[in-house]
C-alpha atoms as a PDB file:
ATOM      1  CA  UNK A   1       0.000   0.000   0.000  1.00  0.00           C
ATOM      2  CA  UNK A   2       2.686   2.698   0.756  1.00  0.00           C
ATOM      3  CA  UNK A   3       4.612   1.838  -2.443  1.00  0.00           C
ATOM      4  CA  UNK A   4       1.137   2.071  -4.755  1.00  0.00           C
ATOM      5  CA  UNK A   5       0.410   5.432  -3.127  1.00  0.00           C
ATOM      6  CA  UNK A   6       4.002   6.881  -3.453  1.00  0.00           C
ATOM      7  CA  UNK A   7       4.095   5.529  -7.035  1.00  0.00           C
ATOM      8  CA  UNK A   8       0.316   7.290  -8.073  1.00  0.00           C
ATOM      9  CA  UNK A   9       1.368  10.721  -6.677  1.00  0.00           C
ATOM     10  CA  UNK A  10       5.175  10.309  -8.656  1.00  0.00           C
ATOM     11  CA  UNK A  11       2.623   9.408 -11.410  1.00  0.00           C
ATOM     12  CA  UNK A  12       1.044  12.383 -11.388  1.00  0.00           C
ATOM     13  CA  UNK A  13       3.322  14.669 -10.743  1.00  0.00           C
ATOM     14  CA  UNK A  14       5.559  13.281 -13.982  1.00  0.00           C
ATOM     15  CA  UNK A  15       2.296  13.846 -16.145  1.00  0.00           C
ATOM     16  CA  UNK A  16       1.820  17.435 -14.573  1.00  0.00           C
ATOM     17  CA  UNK A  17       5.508  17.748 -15.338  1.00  0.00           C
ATOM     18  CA  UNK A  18       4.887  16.839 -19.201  1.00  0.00           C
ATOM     19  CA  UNK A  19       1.897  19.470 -19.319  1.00  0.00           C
ATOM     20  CA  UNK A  20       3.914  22.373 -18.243  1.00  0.00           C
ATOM     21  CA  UNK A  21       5.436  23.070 -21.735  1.00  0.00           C
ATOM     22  CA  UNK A  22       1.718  23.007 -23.331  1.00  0.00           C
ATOM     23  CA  UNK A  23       0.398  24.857 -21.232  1.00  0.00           C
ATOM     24  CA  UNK A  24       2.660  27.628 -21.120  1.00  0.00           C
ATOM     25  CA  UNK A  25       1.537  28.605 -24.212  1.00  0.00           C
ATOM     26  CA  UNK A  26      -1.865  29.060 -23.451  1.00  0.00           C
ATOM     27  CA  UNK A  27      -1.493  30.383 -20.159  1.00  0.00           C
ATOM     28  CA  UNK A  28       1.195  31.163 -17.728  1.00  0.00           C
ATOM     29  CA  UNK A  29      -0.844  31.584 -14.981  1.00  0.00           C
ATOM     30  CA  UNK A  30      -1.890  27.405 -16.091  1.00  0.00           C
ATOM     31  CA  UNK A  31       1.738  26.563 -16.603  1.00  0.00           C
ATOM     32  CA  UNK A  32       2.579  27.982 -13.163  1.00  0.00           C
ATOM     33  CA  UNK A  33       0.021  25.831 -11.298  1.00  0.00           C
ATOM     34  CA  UNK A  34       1.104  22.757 -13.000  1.00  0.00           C
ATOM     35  CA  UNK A  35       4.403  23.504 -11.801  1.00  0.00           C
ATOM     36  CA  UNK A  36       3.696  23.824  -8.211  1.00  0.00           C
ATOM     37  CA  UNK A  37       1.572  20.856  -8.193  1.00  0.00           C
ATOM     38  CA  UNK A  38       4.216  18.925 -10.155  1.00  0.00           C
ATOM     39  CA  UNK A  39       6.606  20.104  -7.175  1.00  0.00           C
ATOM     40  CA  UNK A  40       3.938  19.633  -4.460  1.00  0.00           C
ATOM     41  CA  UNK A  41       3.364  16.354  -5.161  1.00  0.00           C
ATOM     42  CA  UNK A  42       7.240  15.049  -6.262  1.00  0.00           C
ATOM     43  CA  UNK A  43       8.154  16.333  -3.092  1.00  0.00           C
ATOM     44  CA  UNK A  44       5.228  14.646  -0.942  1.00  0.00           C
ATOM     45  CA  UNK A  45       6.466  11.715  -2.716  1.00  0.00           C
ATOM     46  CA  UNK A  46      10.012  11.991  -1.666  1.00  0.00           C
ATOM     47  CA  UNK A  47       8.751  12.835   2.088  1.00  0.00           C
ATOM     48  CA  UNK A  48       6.238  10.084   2.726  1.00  0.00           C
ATOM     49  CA  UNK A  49       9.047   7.687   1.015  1.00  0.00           C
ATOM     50  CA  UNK A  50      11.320   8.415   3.704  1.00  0.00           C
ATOM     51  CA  UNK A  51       9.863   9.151   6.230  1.00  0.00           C
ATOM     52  CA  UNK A  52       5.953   8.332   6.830  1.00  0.00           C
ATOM     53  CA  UNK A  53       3.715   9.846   9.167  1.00  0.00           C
ATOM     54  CA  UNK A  54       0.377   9.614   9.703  1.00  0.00           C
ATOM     55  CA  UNK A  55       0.481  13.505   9.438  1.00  0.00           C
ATOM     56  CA  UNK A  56       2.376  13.420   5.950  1.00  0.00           C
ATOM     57  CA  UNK A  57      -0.494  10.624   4.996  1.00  0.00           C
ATOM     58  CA  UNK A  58      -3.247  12.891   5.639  1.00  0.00           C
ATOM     59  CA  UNK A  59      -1.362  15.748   4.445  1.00  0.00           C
ATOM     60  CA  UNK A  60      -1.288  13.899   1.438  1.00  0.00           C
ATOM     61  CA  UNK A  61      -4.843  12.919   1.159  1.00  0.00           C
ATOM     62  CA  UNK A  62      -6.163  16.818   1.148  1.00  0.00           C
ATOM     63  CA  UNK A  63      -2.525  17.799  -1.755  1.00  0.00           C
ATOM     64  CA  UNK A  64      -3.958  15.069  -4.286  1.00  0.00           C
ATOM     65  CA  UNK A  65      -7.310  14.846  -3.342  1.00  0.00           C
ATOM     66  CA  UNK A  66      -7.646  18.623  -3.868  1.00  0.00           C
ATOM     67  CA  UNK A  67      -6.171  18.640  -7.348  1.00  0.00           C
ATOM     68  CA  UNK A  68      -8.496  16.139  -8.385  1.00  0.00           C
ATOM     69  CA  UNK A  69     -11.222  18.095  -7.194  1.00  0.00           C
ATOM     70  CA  UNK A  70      -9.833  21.005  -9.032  1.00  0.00           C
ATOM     71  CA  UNK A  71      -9.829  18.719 -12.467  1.00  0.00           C
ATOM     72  CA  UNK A  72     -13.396  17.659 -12.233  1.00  0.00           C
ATOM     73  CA  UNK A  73     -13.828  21.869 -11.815  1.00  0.00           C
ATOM     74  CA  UNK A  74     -12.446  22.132 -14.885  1.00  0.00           C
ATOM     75  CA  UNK A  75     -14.027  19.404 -16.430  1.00  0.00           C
ATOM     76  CA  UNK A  76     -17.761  20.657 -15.477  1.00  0.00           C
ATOM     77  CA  UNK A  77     -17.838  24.280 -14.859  1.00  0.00           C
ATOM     78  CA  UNK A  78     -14.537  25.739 -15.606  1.00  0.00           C
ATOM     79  CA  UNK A  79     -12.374  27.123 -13.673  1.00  0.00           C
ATOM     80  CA  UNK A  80     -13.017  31.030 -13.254  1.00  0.00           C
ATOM     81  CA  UNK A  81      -9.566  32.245 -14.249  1.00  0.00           C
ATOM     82  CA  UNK A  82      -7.329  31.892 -17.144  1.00  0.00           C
ATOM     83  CA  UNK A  83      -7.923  32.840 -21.240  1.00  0.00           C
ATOM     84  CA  UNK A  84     -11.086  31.053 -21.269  1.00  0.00           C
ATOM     85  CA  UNK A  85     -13.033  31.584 -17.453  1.00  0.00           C
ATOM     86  CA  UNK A  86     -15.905  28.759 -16.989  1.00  0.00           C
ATOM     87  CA  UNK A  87     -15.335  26.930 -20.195  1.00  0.00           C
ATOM     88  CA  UNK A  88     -15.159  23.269 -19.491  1.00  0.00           C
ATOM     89  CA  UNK A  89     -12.007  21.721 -21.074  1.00  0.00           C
ATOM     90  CA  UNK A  90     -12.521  18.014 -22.598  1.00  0.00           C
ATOM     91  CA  UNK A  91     -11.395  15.339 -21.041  1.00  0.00           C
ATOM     92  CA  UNK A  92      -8.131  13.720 -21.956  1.00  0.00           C
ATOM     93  CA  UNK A  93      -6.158   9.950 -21.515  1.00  0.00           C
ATOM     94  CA  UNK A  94      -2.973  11.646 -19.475  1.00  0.00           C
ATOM     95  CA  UNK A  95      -5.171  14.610 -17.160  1.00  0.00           C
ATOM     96  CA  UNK A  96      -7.650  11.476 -16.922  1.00  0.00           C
ATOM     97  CA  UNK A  97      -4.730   9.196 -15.557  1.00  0.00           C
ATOM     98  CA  UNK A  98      -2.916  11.924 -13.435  1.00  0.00           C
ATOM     99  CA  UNK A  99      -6.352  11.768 -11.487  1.00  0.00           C
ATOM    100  CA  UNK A 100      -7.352   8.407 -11.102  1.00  0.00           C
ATOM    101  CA  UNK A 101      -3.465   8.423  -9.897  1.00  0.00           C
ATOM    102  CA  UNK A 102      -4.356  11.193  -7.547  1.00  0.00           C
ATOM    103  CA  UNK A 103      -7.874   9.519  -6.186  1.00  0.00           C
ATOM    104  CA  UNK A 104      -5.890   6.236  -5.344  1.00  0.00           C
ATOM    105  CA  UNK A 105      -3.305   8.585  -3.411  1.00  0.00           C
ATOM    106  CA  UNK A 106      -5.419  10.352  -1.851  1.00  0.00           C
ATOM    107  CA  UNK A 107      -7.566   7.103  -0.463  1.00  0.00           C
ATOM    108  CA  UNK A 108      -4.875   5.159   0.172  1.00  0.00           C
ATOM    109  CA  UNK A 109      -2.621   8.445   2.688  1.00  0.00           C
ATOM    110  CA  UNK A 110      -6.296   8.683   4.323  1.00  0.00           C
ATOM    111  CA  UNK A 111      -5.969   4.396   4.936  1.00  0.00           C
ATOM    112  CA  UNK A 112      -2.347   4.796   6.113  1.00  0.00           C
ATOM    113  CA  UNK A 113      -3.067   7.645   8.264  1.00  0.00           C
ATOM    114  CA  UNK A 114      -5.425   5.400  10.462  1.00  0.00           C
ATOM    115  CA  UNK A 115      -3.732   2.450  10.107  1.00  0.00           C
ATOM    116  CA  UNK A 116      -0.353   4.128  11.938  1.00  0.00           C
ATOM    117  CA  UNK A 117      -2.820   5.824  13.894  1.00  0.00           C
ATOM    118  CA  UNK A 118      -4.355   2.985  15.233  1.00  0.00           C
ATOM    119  CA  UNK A 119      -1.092   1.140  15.811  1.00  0.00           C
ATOM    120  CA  UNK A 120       0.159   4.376  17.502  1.00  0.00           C
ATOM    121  CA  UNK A 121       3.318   4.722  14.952  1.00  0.00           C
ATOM    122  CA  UNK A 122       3.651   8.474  15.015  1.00  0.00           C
ATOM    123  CA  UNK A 123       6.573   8.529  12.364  1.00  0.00           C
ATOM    124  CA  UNK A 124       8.954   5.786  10.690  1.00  0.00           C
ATOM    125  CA  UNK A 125      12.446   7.199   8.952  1.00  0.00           C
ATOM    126  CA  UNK A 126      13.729   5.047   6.837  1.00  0.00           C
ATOM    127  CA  UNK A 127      17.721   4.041   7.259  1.00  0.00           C
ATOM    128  CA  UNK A 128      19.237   6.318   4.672  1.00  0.00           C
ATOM    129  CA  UNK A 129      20.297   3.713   1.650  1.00  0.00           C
ATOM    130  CA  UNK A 130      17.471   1.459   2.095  1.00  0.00           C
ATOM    131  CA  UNK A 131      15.702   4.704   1.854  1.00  0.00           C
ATOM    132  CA  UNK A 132      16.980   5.433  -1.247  1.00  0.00           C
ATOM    133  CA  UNK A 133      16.558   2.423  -2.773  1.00  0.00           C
ATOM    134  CA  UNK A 134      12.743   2.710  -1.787  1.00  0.00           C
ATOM    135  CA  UNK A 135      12.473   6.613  -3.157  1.00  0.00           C
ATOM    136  CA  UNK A 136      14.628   5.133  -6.700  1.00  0.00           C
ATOM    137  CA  UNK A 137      11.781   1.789  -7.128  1.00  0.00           C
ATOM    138  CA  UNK A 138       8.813   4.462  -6.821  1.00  0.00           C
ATOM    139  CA  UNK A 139      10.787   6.709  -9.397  1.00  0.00           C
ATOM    140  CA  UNK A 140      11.364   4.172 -11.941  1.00  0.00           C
ATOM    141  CA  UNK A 141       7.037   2.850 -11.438  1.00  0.00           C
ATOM    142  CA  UNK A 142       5.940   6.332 -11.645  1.00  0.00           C
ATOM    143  CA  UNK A 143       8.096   7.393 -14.745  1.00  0.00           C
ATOM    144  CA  UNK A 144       7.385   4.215 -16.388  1.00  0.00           C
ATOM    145  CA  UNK A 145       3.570   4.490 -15.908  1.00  0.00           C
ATOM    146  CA  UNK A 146       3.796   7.864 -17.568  1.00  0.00           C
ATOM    147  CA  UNK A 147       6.097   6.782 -20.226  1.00  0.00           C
ATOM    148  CA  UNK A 148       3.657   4.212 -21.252  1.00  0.00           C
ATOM    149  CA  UNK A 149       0.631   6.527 -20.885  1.00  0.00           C
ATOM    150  CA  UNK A 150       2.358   8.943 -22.761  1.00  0.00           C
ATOM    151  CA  UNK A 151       2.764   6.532 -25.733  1.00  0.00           C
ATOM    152  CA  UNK A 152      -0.227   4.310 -25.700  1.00  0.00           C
ATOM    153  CA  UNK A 153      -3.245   5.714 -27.362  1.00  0.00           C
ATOM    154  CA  UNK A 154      -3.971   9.570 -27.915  1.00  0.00           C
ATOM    155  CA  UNK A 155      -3.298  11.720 -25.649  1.00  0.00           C
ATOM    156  CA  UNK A 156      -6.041  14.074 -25.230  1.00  0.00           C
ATOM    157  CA  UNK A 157      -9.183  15.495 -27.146  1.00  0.00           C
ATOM    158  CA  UNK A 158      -8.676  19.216 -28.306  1.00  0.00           C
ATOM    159  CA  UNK A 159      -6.112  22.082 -27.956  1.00  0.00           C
ATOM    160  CA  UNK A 160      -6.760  22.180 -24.262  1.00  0.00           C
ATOM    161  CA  UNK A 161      -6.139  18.546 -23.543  1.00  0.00           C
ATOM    162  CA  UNK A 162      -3.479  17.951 -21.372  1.00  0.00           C
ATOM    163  CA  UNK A 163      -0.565  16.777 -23.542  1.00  0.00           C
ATOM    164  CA  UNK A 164       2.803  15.210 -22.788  1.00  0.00           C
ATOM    165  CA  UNK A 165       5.432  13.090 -24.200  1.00  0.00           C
ATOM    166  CA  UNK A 166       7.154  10.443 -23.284  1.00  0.00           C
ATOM    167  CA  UNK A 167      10.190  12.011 -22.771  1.00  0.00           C
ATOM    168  CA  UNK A 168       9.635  13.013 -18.975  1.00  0.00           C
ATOM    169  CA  UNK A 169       9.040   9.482 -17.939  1.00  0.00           C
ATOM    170  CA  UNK A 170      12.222   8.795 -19.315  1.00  0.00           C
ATOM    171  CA  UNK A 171      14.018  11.296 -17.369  1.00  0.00           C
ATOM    172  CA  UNK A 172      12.056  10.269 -14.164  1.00  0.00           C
ATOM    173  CA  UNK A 173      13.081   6.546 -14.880  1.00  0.00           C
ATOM    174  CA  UNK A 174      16.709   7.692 -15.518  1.00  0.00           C
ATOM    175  CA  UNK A 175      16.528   9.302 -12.225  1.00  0.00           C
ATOM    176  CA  UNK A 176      15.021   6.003 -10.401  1.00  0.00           C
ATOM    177  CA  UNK A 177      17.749   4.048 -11.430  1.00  0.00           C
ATOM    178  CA  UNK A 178      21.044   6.277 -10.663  1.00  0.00           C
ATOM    179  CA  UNK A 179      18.771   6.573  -6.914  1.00  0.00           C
ATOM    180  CA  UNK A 180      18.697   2.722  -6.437  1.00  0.00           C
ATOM    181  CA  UNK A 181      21.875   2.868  -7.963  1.00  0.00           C
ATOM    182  CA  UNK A 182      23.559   5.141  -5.246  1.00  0.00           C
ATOM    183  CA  UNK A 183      21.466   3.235  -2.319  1.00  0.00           C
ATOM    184  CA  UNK A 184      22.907  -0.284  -3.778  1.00  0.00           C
ATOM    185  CA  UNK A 185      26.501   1.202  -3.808  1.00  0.00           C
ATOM    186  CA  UNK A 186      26.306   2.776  -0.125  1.00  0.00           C
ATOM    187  CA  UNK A 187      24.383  -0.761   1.162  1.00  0.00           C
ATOM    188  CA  UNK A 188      27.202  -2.339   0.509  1.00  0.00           C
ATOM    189  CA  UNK A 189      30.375  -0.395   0.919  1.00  0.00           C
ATOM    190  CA  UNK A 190      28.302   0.261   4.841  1.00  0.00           C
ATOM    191  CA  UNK A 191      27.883  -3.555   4.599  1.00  0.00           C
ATOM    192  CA  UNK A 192      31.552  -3.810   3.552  1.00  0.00           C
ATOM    193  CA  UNK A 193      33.133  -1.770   6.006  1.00  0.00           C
ATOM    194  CA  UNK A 194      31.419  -2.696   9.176  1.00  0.00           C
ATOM    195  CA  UNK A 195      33.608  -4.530  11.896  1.00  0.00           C
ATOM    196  CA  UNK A 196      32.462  -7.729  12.764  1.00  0.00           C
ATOM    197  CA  UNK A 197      31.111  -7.638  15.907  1.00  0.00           C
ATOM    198  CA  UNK A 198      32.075  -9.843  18.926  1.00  0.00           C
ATOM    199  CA  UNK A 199      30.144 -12.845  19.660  1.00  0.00           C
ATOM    200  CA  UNK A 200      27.770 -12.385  23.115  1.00  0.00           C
ATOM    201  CA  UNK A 201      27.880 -14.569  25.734  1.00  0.00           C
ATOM    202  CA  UNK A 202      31.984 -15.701  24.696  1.00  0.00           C
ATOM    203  CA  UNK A 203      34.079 -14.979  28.161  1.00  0.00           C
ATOM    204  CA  UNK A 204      37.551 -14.339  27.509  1.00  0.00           C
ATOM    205  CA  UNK A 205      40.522 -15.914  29.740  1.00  0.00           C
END
């Protein structure tokens, strides 16, 4: 469960990512939002990786579940700023992916947040390289999941669909694997250099 919520909110934030460019020139005002919630939700990713909290988990729950909330806006009404104020935008495969992603993160943080709750876990940091190794694996899901959404079928209906290539998945997977790379390399020059420790319970003469 933490891995699948970590991996739909990297999801999403590599498809907001890919929209920026599109966006920006339509709006900048849109291209600015899709940067901070690109950066929102990477770096709720990279926090909740590390370290999960029930606090993070719900903090989580109210990032994504927001922006999702914002897209169906969008998707009914319109949103009352930008070039074109409460004109519904159509509906396309990669804004349509980036928040089903952000549904399942926001549901699963809101499971997590009880379940440490109710086990009374108020925080759990993760031991630096393992952590890394962790943060790289949800890296190299998320940017493959857009990668693949990004090449498999259209990507949106209309000039306002939300359009990106496949090329930031790529990065983001490129990204994932120097990360597990560098947590594989300090695992075992920490497992390398460690003393062997003394046998217990051995008296000596």
């Amino acid at each position: 469960m933490p891995a699948a919520v970590s991996i739909a909110a990297g999801t999403a934030a590599a498809i907001h990512v890919a929209a920026i460019g599109p966006h920006l020139e339509e709006s900048r005002l849109f291209a600015s939002a899709f940067v901070a919630m690109a950066l929102s939700q990477g770096g709720w990713m990279v926090l909740v990786t590390l370290a999960p909290s029930p606090d993070r988990y719900r903090a989580g729950a109210v990032l994504n579940g927001g922006i999702a909330l914002l897209w169906l806006l969008s998707r009914t009404s319109g949103v009352p700023v930008g070039p074109h104020p409460f004109a519904p935008e159509p509906v396309g495969t990669m804004d349509a992916l980036a928040t089903m992603a952000e549904v399942v993160a926001a549901s699963g943080s809101l499971a997590l947040a009880r379940g440490l709750r109710r086990s009374g876990r108020r925080g759990v940091r993760a031991d630096v390289p393992r952590g890394l190794v962790e943060l790289g694996s949800v890296a190299l899901a998320s940017g493959f999941v857009a990668s693949l959404a990004a090449t498999t079928g259209p990507h949106g209906v209309g000039s306002h669909a939300c359009c990106g290539s496949g090329s930031t998945g790529h990065v983001i997977i490129l990204a994932g694997m120097l990360t597990v790379l560098a947590g594989v390399l300090t695992l075992a020059v920490r497992g390398g250099g460690r003393p062997a420790s003394p046998a217990r319970g051995r008296r000596t003469p």
